[in-house]
Protein backbone atom coordinates (compact mmCIF):
# COMPACT_ATOMS: atom_id res chain seq x y z
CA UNK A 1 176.56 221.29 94.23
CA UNK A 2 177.42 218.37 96.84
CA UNK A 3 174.27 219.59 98.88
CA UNK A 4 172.54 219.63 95.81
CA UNK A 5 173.24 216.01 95.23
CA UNK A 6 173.32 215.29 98.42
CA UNK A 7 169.74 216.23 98.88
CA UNK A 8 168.54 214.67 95.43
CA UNK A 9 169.77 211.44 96.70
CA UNK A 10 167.97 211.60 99.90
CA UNK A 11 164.98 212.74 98.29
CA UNK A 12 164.98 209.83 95.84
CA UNK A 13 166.01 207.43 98.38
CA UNK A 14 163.61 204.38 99.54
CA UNK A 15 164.28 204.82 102.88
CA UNK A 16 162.56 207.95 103.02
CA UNK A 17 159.60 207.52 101.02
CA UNK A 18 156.08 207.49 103.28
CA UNK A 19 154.39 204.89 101.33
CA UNK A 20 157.67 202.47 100.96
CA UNK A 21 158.49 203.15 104.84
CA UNK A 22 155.12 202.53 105.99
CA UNK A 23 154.61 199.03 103.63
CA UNK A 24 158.29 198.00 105.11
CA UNK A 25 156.92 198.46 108.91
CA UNK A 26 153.56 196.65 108.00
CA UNK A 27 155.90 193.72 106.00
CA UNK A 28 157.73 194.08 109.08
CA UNK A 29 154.64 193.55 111.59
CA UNK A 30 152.73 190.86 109.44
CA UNK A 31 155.09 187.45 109.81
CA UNK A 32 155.67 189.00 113.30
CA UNK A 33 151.86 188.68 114.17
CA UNK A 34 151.40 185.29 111.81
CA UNK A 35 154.26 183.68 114.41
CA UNK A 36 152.10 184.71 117.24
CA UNK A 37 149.30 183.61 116.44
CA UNK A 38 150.86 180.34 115.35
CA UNK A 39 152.78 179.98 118.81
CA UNK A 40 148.99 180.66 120.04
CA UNK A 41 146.80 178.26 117.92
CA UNK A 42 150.11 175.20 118.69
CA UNK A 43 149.36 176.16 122.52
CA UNK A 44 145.43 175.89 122.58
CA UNK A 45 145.84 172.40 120.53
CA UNK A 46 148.15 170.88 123.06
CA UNK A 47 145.92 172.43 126.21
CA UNK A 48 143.46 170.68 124.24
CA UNK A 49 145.12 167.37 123.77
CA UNK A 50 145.84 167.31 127.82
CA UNK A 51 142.70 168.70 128.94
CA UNK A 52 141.31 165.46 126.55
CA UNK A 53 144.23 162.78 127.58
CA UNK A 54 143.63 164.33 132.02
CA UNK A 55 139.49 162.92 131.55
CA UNK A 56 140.71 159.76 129.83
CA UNK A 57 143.82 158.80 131.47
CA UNK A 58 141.63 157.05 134.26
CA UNK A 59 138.98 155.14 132.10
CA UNK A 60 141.93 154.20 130.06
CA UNK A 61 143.89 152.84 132.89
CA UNK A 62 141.35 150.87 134.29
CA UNK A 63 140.65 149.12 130.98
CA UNK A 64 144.35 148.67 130.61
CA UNK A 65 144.01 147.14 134.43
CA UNK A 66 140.71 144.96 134.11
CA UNK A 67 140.43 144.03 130.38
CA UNK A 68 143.64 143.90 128.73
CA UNK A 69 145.70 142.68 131.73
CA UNK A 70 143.16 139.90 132.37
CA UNK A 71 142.84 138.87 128.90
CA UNK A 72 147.11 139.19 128.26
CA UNK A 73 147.12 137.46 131.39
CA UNK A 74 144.56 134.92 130.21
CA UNK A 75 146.39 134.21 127.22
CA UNK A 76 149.89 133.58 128.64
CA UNK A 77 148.57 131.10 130.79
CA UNK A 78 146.54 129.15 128.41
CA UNK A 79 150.18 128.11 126.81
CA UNK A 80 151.22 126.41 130.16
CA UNK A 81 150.23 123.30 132.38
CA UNK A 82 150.18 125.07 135.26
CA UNK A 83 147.72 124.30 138.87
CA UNK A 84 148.23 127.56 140.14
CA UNK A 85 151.38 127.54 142.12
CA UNK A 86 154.51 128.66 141.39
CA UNK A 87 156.33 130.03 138.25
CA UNK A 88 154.89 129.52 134.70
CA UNK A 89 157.39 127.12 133.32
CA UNK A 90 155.95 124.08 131.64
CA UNK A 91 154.94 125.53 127.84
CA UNK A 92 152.68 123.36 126.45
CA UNK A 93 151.88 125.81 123.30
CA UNK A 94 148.59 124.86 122.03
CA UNK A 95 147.58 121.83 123.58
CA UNK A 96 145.36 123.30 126.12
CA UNK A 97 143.56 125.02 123.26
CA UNK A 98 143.33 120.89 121.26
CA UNK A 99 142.36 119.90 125.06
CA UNK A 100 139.50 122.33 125.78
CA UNK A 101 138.25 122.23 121.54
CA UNK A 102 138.22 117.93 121.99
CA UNK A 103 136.68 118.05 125.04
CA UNK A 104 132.66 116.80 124.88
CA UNK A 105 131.81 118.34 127.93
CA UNK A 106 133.07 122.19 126.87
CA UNK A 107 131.72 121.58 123.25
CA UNK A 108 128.36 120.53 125.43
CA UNK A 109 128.64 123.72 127.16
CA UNK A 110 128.77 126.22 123.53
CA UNK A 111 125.25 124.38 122.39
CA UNK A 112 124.09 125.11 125.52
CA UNK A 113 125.52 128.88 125.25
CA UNK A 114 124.14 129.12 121.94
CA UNK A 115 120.64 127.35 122.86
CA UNK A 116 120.17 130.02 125.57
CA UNK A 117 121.10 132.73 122.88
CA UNK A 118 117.84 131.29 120.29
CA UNK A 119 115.71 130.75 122.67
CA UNK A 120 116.29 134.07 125.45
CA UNK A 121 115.44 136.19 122.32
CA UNK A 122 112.67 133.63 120.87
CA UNK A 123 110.79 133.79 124.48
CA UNK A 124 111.60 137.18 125.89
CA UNK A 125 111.42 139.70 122.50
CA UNK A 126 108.03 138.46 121.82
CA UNK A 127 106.64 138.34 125.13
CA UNK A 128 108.43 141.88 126.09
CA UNK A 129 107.24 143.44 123.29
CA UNK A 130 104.28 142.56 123.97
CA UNK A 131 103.84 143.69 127.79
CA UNK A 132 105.03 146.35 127.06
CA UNK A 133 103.05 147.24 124.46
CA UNK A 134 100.25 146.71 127.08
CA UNK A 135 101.73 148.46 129.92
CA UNK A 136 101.88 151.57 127.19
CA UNK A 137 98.27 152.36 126.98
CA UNK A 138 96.97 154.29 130.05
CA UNK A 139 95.33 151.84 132.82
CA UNK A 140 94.78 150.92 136.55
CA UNK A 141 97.78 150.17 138.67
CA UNK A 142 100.48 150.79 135.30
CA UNK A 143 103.61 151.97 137.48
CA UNK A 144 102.91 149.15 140.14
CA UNK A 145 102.88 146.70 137.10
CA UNK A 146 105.70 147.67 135.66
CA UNK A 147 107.78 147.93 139.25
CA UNK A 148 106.41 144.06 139.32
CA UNK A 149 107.97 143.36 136.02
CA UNK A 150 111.33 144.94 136.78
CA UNK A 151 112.30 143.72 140.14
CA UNK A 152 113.70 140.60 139.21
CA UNK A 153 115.78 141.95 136.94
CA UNK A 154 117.09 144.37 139.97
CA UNK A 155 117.70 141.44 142.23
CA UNK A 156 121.31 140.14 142.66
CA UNK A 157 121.72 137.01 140.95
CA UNK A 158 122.56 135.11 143.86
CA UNK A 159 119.03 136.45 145.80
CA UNK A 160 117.47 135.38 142.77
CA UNK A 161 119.04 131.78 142.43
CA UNK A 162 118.93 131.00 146.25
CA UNK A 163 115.33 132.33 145.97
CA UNK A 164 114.66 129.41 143.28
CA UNK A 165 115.96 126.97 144.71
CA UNK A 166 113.96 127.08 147.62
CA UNK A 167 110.73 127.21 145.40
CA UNK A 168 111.96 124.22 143.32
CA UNK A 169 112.89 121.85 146.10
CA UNK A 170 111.70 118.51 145.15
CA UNK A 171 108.68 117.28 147.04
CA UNK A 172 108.85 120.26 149.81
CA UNK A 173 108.91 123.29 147.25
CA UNK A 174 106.02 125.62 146.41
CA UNK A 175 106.19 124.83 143.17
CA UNK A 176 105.59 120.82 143.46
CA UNK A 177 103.38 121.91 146.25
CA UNK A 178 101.13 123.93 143.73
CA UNK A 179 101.57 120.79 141.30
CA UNK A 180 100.20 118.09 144.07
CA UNK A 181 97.68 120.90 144.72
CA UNK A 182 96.07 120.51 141.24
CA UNK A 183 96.68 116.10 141.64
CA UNK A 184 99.73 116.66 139.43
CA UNK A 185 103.09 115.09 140.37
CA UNK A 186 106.66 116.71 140.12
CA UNK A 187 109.44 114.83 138.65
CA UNK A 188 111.13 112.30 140.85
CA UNK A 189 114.85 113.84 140.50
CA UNK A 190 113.47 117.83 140.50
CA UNK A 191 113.55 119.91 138.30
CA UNK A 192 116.91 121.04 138.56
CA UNK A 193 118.24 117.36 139.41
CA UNK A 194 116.52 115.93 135.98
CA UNK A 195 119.11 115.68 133.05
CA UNK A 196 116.00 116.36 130.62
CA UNK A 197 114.14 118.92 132.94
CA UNK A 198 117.04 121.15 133.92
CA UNK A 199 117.97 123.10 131.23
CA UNK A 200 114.51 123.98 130.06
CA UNK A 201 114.06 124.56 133.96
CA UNK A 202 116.87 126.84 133.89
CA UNK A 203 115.41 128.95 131.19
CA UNK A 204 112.41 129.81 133.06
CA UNK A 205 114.25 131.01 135.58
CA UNK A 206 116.51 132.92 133.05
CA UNK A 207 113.57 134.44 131.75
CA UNK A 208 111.99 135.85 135.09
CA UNK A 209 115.14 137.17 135.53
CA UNK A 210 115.89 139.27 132.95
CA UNK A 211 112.15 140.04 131.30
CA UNK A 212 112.24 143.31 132.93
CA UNK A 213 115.17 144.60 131.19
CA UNK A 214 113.50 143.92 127.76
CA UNK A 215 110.37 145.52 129.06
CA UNK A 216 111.48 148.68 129.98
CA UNK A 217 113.79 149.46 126.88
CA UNK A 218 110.89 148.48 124.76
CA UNK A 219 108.77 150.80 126.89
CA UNK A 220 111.33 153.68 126.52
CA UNK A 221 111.61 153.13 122.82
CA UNK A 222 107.83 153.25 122.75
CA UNK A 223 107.92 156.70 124.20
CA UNK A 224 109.77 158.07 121.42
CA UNK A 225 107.19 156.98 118.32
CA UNK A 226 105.04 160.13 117.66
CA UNK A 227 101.99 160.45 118.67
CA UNK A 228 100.93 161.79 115.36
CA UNK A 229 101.51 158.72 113.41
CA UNK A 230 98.85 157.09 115.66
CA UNK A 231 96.53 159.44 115.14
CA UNK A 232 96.99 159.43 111.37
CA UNK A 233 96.75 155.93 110.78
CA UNK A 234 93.19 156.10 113.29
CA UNK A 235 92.09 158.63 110.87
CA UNK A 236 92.96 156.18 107.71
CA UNK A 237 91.27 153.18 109.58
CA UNK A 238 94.00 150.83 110.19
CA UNK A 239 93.28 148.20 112.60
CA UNK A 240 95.38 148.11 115.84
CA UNK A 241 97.54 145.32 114.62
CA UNK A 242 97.95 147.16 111.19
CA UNK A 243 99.15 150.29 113.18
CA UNK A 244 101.31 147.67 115.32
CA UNK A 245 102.92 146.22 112.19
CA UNK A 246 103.36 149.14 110.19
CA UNK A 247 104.45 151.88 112.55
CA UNK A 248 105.48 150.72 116.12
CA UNK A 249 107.83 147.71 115.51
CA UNK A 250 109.76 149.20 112.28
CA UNK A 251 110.20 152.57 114.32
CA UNK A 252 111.21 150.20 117.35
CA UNK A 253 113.44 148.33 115.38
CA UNK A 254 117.26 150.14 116.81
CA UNK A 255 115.73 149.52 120.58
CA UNK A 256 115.09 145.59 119.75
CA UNK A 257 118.40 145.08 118.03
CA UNK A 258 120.33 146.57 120.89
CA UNK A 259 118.33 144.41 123.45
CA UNK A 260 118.99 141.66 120.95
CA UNK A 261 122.83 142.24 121.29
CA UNK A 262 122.71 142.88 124.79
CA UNK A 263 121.38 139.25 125.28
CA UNK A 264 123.31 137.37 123.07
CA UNK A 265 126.36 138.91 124.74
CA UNK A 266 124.70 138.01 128.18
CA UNK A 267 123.56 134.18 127.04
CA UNK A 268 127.19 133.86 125.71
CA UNK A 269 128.82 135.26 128.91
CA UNK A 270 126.04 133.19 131.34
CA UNK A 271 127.64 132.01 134.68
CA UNK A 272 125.64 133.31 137.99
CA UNK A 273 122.63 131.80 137.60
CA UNK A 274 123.91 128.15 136.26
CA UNK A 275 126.59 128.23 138.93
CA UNK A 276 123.98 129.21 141.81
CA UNK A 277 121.20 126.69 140.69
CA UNK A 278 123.04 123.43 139.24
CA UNK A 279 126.66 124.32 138.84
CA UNK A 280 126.21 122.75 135.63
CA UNK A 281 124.59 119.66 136.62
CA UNK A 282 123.16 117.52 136.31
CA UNK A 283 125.26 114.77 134.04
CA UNK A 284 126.48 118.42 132.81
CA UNK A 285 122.96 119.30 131.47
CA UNK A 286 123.07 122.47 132.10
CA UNK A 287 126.82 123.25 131.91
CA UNK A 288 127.98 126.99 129.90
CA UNK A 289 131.51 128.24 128.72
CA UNK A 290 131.79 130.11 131.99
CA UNK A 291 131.00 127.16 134.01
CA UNK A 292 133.59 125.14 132.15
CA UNK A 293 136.26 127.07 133.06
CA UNK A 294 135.37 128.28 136.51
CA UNK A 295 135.00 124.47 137.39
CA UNK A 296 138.50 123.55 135.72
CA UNK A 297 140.01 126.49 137.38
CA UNK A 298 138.93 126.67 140.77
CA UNK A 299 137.89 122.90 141.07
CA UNK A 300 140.67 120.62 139.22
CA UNK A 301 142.88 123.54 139.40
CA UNK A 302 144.01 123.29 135.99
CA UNK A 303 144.56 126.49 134.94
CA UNK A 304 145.98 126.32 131.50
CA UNK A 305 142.87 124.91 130.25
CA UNK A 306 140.79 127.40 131.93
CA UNK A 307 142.90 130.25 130.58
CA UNK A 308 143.03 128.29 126.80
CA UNK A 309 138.41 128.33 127.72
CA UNK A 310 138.53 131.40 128.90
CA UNK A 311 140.46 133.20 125.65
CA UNK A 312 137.80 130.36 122.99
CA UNK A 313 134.71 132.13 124.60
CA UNK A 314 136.29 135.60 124.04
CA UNK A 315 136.76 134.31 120.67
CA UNK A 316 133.58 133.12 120.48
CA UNK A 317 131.63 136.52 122.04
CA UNK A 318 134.22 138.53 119.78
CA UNK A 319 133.03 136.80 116.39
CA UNK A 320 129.43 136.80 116.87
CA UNK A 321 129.48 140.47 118.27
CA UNK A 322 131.02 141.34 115.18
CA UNK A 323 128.85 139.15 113.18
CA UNK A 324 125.72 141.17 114.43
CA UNK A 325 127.07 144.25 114.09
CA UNK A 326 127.72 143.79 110.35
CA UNK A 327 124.27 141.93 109.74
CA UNK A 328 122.12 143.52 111.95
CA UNK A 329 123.13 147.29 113.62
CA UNK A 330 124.81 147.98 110.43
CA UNK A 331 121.80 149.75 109.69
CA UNK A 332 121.78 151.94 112.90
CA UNK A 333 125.16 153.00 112.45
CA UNK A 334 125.47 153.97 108.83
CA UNK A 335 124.75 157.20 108.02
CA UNK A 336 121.01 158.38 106.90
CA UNK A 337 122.14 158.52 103.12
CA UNK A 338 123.37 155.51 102.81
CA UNK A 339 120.36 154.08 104.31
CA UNK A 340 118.02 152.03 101.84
């Protein structure tokens, strides 16, 4: 009888049922397995996160090194009178700021900034567009043309200004040479030297400079309108300004807002080419933000209100970079259904 029992007990015991012992060992093996392969997904997400923070560490630290340094830096001095020696120990607080915002020569210098803004896009998106929608069709000489156009924007600025200079030299210059060629007469002061002469001056120069630039993104946008659409609109008779109108400048539209924010930034941040050709003379006709500060800076060596410039025209660039971005490449940014 005690075998008996003894092997009706074993028989009905869990332990020894196939189908019970084999679902224990696979409960067994399951959260096992789910730990490993948790272990394994926690590893690939961290190799991931240092594989991503190895490539970015470096662009990271030099932004840290050459933007936010400079502009930390910029901002702790534009709360001291300080002439660049010694210690930073006379805290002013915001009277550099009340200095630099009362001051008629930098509030001179943002119309000018802001007149070089209207008028670079005014001058150069109409008159890029339309080169290079002439330098587009297929014609004699088209990649010596367009080398032409983009040169002077691949000059250094200082080639460039040094390179003006000598053609606007009163009386002895080319270009008062070509004026007494035709019995013309250039102004007494030059052009650079007259207070009412030297900023519209400047923009010439300004816009030889940089042309090129606005040429060949318009050119590369122009490359990516289909050929199809011309062909269409041929087919339906539309004139070649219809065709201009209708198809080329609304599908060019992102490439001229980004040029258009590319030279506002540039106007705003202007300093090469005034510093070169006038230094912001003369009478301060032609001064900028950049040559405002530069001058106080380097020149009167006050460098509190150079720092308390320096941070206004980062406020300046910052607001109105942000202003066209909301009004203006809002539209390139948001996504296609929320497009009207």
């Amino acid at each position: 009888m005690a075998d008996d029992v003894t092997t009706s007990d074993v028989a009905a015991s869990p332990a020894t049922s196939p189908v019970q012992g084999a679902a224990g060992r696979t409960s067994q093996v399951r959260p096992a397995a789910s730990a490993r392969g948790g272990r394994r997904r926690m590893n690939s997400q961290l190799r991931k996160r240092l594989e991503i923070f190895f490539f970015v560490a470096p662009a990271l630290a030099l932004f840290a090194m050459f933007v936010i340094v400079p502009i930390v830096t910029a901002v702790q001095m534009s709360l001291f009178r300080w002439k660049g020696i010694g210690p930073l120990v006379d805290f002013v607080g915001l009277q550099n700021y009340v200095s630099v915002l009362t001051n008629d020569v930098f509030t001179g210098a943002v119309t000018h900034n802001l007149l070089i803004v209207g008028l670079s896009i005014v001058i150069q998106l109409p008159l890029g567009l339309a080169i290079a929608l002439l330098l587009n069709r297929k014609m004699w000489g088209q990649s010596a043309l367009r080398t032409i156009i983009f040169v002077p924007y691949v000059l250094a600025e200082v080639v460039a200004g040094v390179i003006w200079l000598q053609l606007l030299q009163p009386q002895y210059g080319v270009i008062d040479g070509i004026f007494t060629a035709v019995g013309l007469e250039g102004p007494d002061q030059g052009w650079l030297g007259d207070p009412d002469l030297a900023l519209g001056t400047l923009m010439v120069v300004l816009t030889w400079k940089y042309l090129g630039l606005a040429v060949i993104l318009f050119l590369a946008g122009l490359q990516s309108v289909p050929e199809e659409l011309y062909e269409a609109a041929q087919l339906d008779g539309a004139t070649w300004w219809q065709v201009q109108r209708k198809i080329t400048i609304p599908l060019l539209g992102p490439t001229l807002r980004t040029w258009g924010f590319l030279s506002m930034i540039g106007s705003l941040q202007l300093f090469d080419m005034v510093w070169i050709l006038t230094r912001g003379g003369p009478a301060n006709a032609t001064t900028t933000m950049a040559t405002f500060l530069v001058n106080e800076g380097t020149q009167r060596a006050n460098f509190g209100i150079a720092g308390a410039a320096s941070v206004v025209l980062f406020v300046i660039a910052l607001f109105m970079a942000v202003l066209y971005q909301q009004l203006i490449l809002r539209r390139d940014t948001r996504p296609e259904t929320g497009r009207k």
